[in-house]
N, C-alpha and C. Protein backbone atom coordinates (compact mmCIF):
# COMPACT_ATOMS: atom_id res chain seq x y z
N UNK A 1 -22.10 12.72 -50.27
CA UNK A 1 -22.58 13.27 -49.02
C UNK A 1 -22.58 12.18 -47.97
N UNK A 2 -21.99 12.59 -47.06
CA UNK A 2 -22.03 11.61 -45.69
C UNK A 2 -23.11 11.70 -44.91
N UNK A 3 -23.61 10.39 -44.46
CA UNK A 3 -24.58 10.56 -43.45
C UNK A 3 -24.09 10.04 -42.30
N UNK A 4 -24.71 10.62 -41.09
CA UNK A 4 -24.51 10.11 -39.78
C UNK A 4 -25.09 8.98 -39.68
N UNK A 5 -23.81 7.99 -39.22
CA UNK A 5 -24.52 6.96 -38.79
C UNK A 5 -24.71 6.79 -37.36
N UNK A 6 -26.05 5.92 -36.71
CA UNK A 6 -26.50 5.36 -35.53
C UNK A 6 -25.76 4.50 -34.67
N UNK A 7 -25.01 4.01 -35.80
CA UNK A 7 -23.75 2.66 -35.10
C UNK A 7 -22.81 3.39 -34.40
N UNK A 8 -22.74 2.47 -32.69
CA UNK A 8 -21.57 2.98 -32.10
C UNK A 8 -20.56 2.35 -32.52
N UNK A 9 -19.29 2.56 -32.60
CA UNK A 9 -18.13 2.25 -32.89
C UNK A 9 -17.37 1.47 -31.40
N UNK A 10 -16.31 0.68 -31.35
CA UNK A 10 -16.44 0.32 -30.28
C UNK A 10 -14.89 0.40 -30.11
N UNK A 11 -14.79 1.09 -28.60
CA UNK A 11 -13.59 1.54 -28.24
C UNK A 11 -12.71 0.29 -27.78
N UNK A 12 -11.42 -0.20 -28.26
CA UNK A 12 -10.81 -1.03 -27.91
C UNK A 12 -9.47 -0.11 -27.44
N UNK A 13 -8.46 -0.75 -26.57
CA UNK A 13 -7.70 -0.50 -26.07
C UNK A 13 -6.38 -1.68 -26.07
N UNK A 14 -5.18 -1.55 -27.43
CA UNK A 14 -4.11 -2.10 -27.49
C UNK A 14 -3.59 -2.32 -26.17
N UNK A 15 -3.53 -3.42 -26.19
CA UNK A 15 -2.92 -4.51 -24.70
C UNK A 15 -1.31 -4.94 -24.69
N UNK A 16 -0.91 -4.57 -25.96
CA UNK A 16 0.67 -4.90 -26.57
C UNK A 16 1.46 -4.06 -25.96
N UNK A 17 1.32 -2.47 -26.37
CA UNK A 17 2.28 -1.23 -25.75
C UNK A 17 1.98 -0.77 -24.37
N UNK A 18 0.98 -1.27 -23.53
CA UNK A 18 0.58 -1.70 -21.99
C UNK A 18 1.57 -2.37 -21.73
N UNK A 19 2.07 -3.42 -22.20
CA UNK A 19 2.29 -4.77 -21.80
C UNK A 19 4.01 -4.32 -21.20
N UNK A 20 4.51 -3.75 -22.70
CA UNK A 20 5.60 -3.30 -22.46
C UNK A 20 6.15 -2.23 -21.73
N UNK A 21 5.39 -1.31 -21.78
CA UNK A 21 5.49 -0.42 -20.78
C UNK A 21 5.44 -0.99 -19.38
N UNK A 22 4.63 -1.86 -19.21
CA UNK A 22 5.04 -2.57 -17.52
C UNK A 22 6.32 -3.01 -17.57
N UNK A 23 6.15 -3.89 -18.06
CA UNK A 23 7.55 -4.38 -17.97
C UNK A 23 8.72 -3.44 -18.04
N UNK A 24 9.43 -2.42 -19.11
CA UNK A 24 10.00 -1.54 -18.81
C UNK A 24 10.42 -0.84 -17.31
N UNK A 25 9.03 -0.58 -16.92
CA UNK A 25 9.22 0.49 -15.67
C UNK A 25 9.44 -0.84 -14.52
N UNK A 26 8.86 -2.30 -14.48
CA UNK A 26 9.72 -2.75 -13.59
C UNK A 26 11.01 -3.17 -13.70
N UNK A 27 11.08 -3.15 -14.77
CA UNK A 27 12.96 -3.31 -15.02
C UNK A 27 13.63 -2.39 -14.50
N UNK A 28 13.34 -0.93 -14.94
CA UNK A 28 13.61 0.26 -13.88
C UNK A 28 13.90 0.39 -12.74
N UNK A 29 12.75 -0.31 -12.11
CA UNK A 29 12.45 -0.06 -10.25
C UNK A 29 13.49 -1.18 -9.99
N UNK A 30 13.48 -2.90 -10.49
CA UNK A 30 14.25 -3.60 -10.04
C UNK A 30 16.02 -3.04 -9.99
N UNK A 31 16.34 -2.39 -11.26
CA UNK A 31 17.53 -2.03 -11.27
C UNK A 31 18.12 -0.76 -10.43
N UNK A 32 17.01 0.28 -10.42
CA UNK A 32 17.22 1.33 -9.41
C UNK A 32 17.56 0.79 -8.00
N UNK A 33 16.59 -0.12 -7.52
CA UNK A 33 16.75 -0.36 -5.94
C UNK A 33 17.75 -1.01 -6.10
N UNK A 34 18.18 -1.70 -6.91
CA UNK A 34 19.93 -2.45 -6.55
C UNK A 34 20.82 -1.63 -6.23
N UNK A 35 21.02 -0.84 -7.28
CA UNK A 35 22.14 0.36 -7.40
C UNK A 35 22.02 1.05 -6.06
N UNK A 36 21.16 1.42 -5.61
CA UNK A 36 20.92 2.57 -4.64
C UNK A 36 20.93 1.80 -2.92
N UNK A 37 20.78 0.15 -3.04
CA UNK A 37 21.12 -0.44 -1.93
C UNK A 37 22.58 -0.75 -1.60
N UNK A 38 22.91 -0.83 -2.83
CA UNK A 38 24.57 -1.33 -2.82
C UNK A 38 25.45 0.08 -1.97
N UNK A 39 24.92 1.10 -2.53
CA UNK A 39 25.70 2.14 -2.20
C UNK A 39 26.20 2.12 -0.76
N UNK A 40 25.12 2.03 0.10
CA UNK A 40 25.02 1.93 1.32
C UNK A 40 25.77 0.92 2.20
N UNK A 41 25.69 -0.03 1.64
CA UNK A 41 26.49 -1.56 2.00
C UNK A 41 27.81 -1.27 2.93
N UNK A 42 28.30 -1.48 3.14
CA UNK A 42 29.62 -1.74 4.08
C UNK A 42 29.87 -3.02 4.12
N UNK A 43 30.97 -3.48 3.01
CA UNK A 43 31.04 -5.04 3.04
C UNK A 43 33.00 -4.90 4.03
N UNK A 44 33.10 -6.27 4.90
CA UNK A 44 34.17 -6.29 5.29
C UNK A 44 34.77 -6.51 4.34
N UNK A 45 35.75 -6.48 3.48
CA UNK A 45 36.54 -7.82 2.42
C UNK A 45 37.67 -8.30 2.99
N UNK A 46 37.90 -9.52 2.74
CA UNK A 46 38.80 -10.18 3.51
C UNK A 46 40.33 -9.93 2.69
N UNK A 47 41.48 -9.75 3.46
CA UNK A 47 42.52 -9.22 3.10
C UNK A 47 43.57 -10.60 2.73
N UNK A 48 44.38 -10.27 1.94
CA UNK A 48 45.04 -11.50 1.00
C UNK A 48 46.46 -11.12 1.96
């Protein structure tokens, strides 16, 4: 038979799969805004 215990348990929160998930989504944003600035560009290129 189980009894209830009085002890709170104490909520922790993994800081590892946070960690990566940042990083991920700024890898994202850095690579999105490249792609999507380039498009726009109008480079002269110089002719051979």
């Amino acid at each position: 038979m189980k009894f209830i215990s009085n002890e709170k348990k104490l909520f922790t929160i993994e800081i590892t799969p946070l960690i990566d998930i940042v990083f991920l989504l700024v890898i994202f944003f850095v690579v999105t805004s490249k792609v999507g600035d380039s498009q726009f560009l109008s480079l002269d290129l110089p002719k051979t």
